[in-house]
N, C-alpha and C. Protein backbone atom coordinates (compact mmCIF):
# COMPACT_ATOMS: atom_id res chain seq x y z
N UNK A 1 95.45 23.08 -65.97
CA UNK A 1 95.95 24.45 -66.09
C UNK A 1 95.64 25.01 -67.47
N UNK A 2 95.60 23.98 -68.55
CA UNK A 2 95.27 24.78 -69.53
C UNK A 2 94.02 25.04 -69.62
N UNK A 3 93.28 24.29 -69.43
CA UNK A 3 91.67 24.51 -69.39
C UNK A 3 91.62 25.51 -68.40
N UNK A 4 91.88 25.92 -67.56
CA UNK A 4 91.93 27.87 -66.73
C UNK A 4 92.27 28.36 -68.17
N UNK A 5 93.53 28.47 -68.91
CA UNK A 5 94.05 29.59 -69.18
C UNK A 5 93.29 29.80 -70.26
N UNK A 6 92.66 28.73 -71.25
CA UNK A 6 91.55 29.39 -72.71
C UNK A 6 90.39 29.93 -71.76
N UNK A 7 89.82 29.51 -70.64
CA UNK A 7 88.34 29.97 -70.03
C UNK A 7 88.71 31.37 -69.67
N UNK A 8 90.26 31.57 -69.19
CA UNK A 8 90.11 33.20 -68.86
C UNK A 8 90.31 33.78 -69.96
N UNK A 9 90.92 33.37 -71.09
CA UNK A 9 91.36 34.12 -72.27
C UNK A 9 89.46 34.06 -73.22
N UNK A 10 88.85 33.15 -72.97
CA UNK A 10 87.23 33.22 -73.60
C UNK A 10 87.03 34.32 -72.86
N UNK A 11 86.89 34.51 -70.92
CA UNK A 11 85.82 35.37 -70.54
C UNK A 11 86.23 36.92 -70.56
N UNK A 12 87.95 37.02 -70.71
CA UNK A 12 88.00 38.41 -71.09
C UNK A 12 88.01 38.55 -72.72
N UNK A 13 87.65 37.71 -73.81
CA UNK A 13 87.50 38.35 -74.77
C UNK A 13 86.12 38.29 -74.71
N UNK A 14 85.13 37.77 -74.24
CA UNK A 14 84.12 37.90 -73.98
C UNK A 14 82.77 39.48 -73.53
N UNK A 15 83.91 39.60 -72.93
CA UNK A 15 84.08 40.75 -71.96
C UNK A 15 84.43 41.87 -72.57
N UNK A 16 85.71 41.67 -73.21
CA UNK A 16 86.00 43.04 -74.50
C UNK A 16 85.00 43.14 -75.42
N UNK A 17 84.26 41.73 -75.77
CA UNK A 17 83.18 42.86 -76.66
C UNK A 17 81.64 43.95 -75.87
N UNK A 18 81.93 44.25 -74.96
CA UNK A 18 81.34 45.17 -74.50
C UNK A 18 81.96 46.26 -74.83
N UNK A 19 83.17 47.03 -74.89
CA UNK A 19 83.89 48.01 -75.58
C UNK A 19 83.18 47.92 -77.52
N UNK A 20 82.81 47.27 -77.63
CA UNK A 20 82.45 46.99 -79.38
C UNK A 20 81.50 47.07 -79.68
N UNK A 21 80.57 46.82 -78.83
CA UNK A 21 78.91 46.18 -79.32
C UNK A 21 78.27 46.68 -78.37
N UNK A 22 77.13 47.06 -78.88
CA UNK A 22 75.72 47.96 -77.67
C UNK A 22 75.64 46.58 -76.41
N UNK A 23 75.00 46.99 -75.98
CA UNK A 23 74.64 45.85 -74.70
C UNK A 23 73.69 45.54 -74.83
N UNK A 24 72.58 45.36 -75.65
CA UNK A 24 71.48 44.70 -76.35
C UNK A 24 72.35 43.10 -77.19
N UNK A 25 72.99 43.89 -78.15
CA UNK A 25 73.67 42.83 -78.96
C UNK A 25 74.29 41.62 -78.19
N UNK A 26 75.04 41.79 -76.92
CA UNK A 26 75.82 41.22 -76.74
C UNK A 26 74.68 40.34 -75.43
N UNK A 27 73.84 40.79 -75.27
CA UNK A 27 72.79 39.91 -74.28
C UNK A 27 72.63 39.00 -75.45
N UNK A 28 71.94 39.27 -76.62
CA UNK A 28 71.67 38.42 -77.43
C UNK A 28 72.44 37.68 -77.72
N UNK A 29 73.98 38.20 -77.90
CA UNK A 29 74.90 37.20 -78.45
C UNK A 29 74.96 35.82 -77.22
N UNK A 30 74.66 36.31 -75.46
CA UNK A 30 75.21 35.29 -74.47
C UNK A 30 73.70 34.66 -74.58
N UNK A 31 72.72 34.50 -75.14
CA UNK A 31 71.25 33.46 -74.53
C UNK A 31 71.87 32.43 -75.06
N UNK A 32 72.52 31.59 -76.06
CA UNK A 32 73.02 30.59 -75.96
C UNK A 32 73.72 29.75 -74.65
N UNK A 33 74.81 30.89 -73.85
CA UNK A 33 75.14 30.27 -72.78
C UNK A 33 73.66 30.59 -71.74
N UNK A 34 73.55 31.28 -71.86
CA UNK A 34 72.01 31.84 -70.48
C UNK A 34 71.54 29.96 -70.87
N UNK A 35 71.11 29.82 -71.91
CA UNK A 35 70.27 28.51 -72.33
C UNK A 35 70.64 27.17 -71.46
N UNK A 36 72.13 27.13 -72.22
CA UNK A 36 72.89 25.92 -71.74
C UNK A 36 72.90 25.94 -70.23
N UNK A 37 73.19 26.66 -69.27
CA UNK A 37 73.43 26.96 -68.18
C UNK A 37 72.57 26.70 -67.25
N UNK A 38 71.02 27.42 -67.68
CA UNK A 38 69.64 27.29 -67.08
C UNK A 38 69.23 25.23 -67.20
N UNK A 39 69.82 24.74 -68.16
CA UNK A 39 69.42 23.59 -68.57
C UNK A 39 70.17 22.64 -67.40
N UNK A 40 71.61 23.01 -67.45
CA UNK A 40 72.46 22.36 -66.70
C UNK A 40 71.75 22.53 -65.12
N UNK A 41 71.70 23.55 -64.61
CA UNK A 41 71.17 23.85 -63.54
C UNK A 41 69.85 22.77 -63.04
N UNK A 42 69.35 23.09 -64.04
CA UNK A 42 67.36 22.48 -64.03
C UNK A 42 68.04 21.14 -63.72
N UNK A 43 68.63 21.03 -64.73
CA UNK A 43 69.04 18.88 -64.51
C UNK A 43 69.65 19.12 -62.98
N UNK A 44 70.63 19.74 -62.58
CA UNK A 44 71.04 18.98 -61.32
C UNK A 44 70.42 18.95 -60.40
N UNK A 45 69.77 20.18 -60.49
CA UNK A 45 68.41 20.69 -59.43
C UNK A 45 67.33 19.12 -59.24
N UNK A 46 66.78 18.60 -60.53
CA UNK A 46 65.88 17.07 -60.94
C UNK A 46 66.64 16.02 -60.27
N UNK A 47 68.26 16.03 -60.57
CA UNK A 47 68.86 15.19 -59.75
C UNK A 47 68.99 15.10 -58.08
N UNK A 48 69.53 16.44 -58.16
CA UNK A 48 69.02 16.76 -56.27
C UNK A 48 68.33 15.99 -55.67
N UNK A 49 66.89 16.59 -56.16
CA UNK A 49 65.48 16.27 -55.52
C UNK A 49 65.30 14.43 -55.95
N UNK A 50 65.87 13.93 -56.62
CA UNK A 50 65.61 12.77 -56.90
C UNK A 50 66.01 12.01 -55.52
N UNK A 51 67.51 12.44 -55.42
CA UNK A 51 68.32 11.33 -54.90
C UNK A 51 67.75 12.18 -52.99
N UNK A 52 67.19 13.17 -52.82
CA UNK A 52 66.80 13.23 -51.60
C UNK A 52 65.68 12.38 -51.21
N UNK A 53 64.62 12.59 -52.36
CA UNK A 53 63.52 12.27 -52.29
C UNK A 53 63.34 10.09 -52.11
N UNK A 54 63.94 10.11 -53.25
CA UNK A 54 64.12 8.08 -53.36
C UNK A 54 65.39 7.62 -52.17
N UNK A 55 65.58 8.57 -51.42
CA UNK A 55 66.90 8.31 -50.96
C UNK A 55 68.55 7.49 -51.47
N UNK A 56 68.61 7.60 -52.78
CA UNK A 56 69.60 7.38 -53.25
C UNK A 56 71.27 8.25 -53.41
N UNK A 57 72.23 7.31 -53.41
CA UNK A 57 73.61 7.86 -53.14
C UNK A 57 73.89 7.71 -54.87
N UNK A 58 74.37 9.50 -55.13
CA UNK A 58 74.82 9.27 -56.52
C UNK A 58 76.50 8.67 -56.30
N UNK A 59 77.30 8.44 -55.66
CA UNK A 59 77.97 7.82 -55.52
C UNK A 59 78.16 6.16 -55.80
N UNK A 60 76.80 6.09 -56.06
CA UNK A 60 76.50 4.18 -56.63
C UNK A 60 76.07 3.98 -57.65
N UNK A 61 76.39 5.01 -58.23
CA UNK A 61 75.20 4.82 -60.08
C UNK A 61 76.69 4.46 -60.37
């Protein structure tokens, strides 16, 4: 429960700086998460295709 309550209190202050900052700035300010996110994705996506492909259960690693 606490880990909800800082993620909603991050994504609406997150969010308030659109009231503050052009919307150029604030794209720039999120490519850090865009980054992390795209990365996370790519990996599970590599994992996916792994464990379809070799037929493995990630349940046994």
């Amino acid at each position: 429960m606490k880990k909800r309550y800082w993620l909603l209190l991050f994504t609406v202050f997150w969010f308030s700086l659109l009231y503050f900052i052009d919307i150029e700035t604030w794209i720039v300010l999120s490519y850090p998460f865009i980054v992390i996110t795209f990365v996370y994705l790519l990996f599970t996506f590599i994992v996916f295709w792994y464990c379809i492909i070799f037929n493995k259960d990630p349940r046994n690693w």
